[in-house]
C-alpha atoms as a PDB file:
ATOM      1  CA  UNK A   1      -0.955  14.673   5.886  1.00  0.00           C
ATOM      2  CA  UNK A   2      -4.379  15.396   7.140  1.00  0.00           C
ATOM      3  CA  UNK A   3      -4.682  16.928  10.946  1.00  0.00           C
ATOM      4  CA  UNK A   4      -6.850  13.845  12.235  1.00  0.00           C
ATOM      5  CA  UNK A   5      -4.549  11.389  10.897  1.00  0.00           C
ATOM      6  CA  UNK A   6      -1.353  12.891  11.982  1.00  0.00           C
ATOM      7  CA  UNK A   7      -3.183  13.284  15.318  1.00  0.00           C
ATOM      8  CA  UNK A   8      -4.242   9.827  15.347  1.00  0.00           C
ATOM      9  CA  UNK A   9      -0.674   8.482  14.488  1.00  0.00           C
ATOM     10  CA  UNK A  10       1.022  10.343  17.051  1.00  0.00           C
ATOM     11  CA  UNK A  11      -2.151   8.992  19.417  1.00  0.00           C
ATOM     12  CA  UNK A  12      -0.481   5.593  18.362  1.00  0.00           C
ATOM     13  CA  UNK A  13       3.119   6.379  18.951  1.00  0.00           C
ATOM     14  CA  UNK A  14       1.976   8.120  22.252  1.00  0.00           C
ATOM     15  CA  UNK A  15      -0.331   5.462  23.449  1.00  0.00           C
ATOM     16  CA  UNK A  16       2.415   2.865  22.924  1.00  0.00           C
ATOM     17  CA  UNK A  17       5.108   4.291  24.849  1.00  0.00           C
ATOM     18  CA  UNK A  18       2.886   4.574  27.893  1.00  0.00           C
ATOM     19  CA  UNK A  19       1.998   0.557  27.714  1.00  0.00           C
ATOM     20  CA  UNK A  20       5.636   0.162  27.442  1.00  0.00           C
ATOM     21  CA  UNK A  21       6.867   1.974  29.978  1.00  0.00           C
ATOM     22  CA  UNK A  22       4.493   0.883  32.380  1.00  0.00           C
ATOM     23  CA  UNK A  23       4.988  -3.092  31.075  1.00  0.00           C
ATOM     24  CA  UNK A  24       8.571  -2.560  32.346  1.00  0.00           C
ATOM     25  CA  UNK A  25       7.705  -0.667  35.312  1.00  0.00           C
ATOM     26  CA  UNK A  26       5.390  -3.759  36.118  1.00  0.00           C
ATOM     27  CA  UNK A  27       7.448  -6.622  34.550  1.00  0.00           C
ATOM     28  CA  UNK A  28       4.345  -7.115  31.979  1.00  0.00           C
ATOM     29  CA  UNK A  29       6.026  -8.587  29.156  1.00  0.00           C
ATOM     30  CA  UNK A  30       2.803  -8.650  27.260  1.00  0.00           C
ATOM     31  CA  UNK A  31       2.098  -4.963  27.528  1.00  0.00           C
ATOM     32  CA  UNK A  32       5.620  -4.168  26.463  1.00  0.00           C
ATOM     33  CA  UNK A  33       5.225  -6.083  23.503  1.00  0.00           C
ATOM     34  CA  UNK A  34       1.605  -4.405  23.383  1.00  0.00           C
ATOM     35  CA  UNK A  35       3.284  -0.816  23.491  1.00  0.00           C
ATOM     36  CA  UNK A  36       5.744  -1.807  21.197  1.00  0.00           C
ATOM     37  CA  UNK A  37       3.095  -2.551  18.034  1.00  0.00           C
ATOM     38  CA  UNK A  38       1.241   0.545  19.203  1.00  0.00           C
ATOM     39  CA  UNK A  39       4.387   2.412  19.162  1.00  0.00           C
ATOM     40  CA  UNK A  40       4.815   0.517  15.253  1.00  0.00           C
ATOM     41  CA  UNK A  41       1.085   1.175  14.021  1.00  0.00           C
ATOM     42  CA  UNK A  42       1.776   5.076  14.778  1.00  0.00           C
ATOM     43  CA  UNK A  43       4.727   5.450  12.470  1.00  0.00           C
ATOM     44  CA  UNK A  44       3.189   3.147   9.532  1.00  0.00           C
ATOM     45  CA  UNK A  45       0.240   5.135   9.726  1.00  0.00           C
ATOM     46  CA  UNK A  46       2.672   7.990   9.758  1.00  0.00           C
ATOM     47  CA  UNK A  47       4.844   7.119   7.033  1.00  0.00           C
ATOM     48  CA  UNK A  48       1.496   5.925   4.876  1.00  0.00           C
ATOM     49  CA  UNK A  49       0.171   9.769   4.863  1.00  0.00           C
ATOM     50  CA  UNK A  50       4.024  11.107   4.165  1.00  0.00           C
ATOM     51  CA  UNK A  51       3.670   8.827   0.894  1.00  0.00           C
ATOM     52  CA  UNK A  52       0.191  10.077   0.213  1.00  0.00           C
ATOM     53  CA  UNK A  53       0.988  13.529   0.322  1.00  0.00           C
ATOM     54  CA  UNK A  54       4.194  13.018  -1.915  1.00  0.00           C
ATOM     55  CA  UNK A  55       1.623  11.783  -4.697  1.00  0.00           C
ATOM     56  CA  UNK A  56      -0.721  14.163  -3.888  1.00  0.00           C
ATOM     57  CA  UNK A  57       2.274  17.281  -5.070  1.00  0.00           C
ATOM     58  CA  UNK A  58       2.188  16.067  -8.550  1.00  0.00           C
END
C-alpha cells in the first residue's frame, strides 16, 4: 500500500468520525450519515490497496 494512499484512507476514516461525532453532538442527522460514508470510503479505499498489494507479491 502506497504512503499517500494509506494516508489518504486514514484522512477518510479520520475525517468521517469527526462529522459524526459532531452530527450527534449537534443532532445533524445529515452529517452523521455524512461521517458515516466518509468513515466507509476510508476503509474501501483501504481494503482496495490491501488487495493490490496481495497481487503485487506474486
Amino acid at each position: 500500500m502506497g504512503t499517500d494512499d494509506k494516508f489518504d484512507a486514514k484522512a477518510d476514516e479520520l475525517k468521517g468520525k469527526v462529522k459524526e461525532g459532531v452530527g450527534e453532538a449537534t443532532d445533524d442527522k445529515g452529517l452523521e450519515a455524512e461521517g458515516r460514508t466518509d468513515q466507509a470510503k476510508g476503509h474501501l479505499k483501504e481494503s482496495v490497496e490491501k488487495v493490490k498489494d496481495a497481487f503485487k507479491k506474486d
